[in-house]
N, C-alpha and C. Protein backbone atom coordinates (compact mmCIF):
# COMPACT_ATOMS: atom_id res chain seq x y z
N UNK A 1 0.84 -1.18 0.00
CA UNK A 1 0.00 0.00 0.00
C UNK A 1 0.89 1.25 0.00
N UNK A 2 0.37 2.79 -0.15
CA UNK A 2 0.64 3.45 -0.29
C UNK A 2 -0.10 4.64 0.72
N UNK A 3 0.85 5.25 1.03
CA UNK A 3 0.20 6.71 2.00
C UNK A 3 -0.10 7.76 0.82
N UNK A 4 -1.70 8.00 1.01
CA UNK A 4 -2.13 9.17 -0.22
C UNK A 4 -3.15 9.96 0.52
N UNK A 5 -2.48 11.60 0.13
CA UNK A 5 -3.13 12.58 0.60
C UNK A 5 -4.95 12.31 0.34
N UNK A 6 -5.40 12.74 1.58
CA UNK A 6 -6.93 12.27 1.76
C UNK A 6 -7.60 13.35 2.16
N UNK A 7 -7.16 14.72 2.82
CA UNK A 7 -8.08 15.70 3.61
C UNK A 7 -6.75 16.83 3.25
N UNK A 8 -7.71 17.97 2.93
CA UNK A 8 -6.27 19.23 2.99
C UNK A 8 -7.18 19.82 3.74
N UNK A 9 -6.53 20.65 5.26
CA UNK A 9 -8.07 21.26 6.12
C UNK A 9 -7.26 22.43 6.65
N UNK A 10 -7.83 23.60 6.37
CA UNK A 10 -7.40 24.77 6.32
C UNK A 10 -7.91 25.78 7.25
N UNK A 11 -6.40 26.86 7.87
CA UNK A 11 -7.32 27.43 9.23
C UNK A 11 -6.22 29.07 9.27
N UNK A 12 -6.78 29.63 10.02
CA UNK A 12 -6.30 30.44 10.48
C UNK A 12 -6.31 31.06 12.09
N UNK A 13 -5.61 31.61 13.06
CA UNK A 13 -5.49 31.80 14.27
C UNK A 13 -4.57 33.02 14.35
N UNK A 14 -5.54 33.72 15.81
CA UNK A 14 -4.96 35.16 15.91
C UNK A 14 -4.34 34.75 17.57
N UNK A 15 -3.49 35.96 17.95
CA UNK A 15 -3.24 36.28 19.08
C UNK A 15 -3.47 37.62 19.02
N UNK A 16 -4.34 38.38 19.20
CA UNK A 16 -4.81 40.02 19.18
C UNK A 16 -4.28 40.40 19.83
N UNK A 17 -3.45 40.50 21.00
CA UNK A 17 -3.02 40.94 21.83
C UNK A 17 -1.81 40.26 22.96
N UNK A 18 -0.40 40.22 22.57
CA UNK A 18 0.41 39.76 23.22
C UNK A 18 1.39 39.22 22.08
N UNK A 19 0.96 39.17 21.08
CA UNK A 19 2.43 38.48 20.00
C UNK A 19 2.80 36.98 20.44
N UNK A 20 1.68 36.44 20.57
CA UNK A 20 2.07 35.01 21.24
C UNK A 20 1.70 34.22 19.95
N UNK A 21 2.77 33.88 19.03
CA UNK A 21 3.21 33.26 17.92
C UNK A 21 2.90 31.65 18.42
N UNK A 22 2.70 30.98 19.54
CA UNK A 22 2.25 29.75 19.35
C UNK A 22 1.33 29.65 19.51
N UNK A 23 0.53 30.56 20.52
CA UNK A 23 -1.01 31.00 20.39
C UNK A 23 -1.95 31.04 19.30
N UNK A 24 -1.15 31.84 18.43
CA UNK A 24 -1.73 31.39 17.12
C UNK A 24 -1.80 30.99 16.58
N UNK A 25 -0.56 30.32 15.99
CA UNK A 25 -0.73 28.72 15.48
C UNK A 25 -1.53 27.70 16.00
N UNK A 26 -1.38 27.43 17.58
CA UNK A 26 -2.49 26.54 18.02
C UNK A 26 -3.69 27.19 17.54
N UNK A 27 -4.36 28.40 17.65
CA UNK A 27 -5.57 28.67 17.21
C UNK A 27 -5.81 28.36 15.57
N UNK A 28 -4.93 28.58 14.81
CA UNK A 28 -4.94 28.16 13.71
C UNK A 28 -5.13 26.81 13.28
N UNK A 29 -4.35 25.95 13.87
CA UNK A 29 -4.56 24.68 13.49
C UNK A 29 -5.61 23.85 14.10
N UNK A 30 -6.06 24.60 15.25
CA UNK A 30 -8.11 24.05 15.83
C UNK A 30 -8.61 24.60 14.76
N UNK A 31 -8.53 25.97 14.56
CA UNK A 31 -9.85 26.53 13.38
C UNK A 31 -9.56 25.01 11.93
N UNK A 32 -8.62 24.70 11.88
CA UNK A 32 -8.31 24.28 10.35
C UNK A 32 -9.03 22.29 10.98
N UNK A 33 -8.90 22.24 11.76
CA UNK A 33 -9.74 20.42 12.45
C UNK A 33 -10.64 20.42 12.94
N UNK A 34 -11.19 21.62 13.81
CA UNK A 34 -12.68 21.41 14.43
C UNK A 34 -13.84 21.85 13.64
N UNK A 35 -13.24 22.78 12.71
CA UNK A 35 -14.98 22.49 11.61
C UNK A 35 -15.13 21.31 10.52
N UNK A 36 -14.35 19.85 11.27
CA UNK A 36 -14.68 19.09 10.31
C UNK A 36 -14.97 17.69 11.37
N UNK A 37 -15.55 16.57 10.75
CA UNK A 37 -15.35 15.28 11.52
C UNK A 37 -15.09 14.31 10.39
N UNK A 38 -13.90 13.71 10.42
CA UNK A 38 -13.28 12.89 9.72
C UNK A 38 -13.57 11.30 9.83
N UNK A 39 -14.20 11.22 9.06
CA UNK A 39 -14.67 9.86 9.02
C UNK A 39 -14.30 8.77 7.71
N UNK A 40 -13.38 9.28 7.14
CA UNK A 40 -12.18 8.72 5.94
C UNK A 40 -11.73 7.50 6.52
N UNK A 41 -11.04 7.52 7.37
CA UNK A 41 -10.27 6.49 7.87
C UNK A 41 -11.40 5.14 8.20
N UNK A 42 -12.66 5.59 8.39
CA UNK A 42 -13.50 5.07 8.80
C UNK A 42 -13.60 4.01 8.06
N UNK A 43 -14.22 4.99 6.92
CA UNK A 43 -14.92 4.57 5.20
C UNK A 43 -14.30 4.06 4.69
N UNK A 44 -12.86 3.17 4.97
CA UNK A 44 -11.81 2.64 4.42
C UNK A 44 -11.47 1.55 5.21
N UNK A 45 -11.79 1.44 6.10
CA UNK A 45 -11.40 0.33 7.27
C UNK A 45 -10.44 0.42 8.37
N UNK A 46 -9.78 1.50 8.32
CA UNK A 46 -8.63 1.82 9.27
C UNK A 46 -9.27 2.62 10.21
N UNK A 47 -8.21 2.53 11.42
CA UNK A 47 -8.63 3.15 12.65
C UNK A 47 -7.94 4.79 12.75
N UNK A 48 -8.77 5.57 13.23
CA UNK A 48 -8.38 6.95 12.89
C UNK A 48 -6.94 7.13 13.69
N UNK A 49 -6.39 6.59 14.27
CA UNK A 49 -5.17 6.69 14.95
C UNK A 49 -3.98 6.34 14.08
N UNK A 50 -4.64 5.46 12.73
CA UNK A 50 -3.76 5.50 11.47
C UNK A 50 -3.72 6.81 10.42
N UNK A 51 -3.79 7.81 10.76
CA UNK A 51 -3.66 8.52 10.27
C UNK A 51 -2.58 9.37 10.05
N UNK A 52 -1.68 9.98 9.22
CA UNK A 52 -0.31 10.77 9.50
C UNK A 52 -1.39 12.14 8.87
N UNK A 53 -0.68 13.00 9.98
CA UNK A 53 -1.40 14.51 9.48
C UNK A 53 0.29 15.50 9.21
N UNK A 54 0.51 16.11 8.69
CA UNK A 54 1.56 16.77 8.32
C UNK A 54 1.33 17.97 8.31
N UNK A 55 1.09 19.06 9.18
CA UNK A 55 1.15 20.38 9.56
C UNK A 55 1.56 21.01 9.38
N UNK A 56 1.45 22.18 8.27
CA UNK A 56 2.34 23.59 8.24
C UNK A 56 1.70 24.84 8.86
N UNK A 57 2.44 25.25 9.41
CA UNK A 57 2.26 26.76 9.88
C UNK A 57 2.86 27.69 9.16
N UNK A 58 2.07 28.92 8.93
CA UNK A 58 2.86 30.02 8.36
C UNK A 58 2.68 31.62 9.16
N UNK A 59 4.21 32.08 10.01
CA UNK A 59 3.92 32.54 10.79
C UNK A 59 5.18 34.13 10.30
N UNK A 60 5.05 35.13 10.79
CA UNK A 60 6.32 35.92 10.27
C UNK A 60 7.65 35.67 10.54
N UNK A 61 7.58 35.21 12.08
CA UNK A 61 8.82 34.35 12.59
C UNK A 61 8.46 33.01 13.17
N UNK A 62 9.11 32.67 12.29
CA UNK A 62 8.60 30.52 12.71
C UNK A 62 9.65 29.97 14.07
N UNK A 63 10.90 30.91 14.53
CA UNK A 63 11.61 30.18 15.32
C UNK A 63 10.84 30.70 16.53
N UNK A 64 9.47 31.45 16.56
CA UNK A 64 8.99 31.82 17.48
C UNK A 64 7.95 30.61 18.26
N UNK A 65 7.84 29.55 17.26
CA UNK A 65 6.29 28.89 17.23
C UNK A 65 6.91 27.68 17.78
N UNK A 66 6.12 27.39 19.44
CA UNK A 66 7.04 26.21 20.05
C UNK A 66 5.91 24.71 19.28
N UNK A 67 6.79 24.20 18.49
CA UNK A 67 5.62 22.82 17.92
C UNK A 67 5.72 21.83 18.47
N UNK A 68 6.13 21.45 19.59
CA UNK A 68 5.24 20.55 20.21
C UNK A 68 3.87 20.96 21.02
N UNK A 69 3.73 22.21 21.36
CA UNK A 69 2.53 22.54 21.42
C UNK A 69 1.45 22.42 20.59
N UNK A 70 1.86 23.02 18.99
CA UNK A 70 1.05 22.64 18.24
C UNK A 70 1.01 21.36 17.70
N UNK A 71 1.82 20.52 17.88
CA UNK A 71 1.18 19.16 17.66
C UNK A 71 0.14 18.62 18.33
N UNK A 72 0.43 19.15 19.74
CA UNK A 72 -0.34 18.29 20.75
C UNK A 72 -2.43 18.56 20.68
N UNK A 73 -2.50 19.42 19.61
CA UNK A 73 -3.68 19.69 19.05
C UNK A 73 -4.48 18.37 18.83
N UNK A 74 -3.47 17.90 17.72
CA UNK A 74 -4.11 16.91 17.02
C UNK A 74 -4.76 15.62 17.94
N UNK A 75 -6.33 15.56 17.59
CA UNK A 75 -6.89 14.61 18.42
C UNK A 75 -6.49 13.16 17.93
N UNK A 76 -6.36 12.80 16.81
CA UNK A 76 -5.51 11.35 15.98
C UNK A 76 -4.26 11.24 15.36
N UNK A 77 -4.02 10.09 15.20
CA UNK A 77 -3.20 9.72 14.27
C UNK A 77 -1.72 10.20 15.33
N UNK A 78 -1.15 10.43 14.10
CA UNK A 78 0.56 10.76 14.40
C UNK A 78 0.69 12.33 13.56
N UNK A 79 1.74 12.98 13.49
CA UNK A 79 2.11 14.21 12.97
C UNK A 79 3.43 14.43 12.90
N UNK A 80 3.42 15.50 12.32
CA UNK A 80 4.66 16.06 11.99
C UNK A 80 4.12 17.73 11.73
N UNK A 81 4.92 18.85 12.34
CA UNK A 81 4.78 20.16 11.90
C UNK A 81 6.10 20.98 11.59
N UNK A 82 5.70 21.48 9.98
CA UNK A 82 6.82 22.40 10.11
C UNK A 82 6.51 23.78 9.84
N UNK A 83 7.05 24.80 10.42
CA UNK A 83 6.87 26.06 10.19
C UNK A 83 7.64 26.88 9.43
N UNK A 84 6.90 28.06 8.54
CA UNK A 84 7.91 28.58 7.20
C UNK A 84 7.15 29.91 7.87
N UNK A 85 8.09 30.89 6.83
CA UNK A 85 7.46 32.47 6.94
C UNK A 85 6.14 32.41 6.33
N UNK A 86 4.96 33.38 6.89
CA UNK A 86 4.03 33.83 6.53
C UNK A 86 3.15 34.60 7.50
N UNK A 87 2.28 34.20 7.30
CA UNK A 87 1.04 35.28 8.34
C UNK A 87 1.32 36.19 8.24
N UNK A 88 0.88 37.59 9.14
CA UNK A 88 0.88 38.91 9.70
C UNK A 88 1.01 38.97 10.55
N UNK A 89 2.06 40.41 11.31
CA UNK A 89 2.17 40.43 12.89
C UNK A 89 1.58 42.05 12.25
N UNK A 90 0.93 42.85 13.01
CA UNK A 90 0.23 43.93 12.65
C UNK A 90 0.66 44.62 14.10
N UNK A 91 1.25 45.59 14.39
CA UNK A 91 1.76 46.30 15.22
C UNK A 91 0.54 47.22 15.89
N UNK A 92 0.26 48.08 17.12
CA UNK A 92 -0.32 48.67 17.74
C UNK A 92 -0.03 50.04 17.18
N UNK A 93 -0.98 51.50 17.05
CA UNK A 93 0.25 52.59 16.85
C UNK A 93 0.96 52.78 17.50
N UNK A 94 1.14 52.61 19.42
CA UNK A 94 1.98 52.74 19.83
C UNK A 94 3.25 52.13 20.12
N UNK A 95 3.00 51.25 19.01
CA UNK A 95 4.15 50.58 18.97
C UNK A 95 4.75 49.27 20.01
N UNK A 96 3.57 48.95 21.06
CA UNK A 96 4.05 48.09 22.11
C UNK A 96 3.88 47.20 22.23
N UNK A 97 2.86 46.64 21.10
CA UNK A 97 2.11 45.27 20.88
C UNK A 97 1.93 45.21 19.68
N UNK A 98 1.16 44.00 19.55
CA UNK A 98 1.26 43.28 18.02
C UNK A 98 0.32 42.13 18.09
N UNK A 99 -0.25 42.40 16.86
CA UNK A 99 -1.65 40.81 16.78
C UNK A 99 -0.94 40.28 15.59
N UNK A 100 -0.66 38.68 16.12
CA UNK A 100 -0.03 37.48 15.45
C UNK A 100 -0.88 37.05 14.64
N UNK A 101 -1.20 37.40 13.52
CA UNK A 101 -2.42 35.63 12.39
C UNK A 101 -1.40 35.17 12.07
N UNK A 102 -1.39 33.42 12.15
CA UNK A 102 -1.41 32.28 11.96
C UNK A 102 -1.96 31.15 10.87
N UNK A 103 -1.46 30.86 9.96
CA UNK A 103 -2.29 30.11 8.95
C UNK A 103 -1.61 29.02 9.14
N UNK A 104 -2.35 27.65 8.86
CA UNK A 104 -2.55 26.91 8.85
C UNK A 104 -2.86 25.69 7.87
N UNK A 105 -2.25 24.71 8.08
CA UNK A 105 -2.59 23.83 6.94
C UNK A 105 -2.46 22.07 7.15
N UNK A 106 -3.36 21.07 7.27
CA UNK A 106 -2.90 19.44 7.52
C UNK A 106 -3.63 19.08 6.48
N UNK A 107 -2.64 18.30 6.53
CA UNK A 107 -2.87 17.09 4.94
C UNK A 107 -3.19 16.02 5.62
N UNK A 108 -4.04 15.59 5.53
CA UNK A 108 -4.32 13.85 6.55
C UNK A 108 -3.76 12.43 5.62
N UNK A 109 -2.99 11.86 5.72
CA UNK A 109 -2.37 10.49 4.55
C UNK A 109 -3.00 9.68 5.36
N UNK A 110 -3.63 8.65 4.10
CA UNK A 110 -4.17 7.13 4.84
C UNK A 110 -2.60 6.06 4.10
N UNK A 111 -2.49 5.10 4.65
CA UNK A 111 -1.69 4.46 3.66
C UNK A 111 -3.17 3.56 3.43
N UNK A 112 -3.06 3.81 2.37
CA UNK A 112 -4.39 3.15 1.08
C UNK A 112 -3.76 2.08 0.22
């Protein structure tokens, strides 16, 4: 058999207030799994704990985003997350704060 992409589930997550770059990624990667219920693994015969989900985050600074936090999201399977540049950090005018968005992205593989 073969592991083949099965679910691409897409999210985004803020920290409005505090620049907390894993904050938002975790919020990102709930928004991108909890508006769905995955029942693939089901419809195939495997148990949802067979699942590999592969996680990207896209954040302005990724050495900011602690990922074992955001792994620990994931309610199945196994994972992997990696983080690249992206999102928005949007500054306060006074300059003292900053709201983090977070995007988000898991690919769910069955081996099929």
């Amino acid at each position: 058999m073969a592991w083949k992409r099965m679910v691409l589930q897409i999210g985004m997550g803020t920290d409005i207030r505090g620049a907390d770059y894993t904050k938002a990624a975790v919020r990102a990667l709930r928004d991108a799994l909890w508006h769905n219920s995955l029942s693939i693994a089901d419809a195939v015969g495997l148990h949802v704990d067979s699942m590999r989900v592969e996680v990207t985050i896209g954040v302005p600074k990724p050495a900011l985003v602690n990922k074992a936090q955001v792994l620990a999201v994931l309610p199945h399977g196994t994972g992997t997350v990696t983080v690249v540049e992206g999102g928005l950090e949007i500054p306060n005018d006074a300059g003292t704060n900053s709201t983090v968005i977070a995007n988000a992205a898991a690919v769910v593989r069955l081996d099929v």
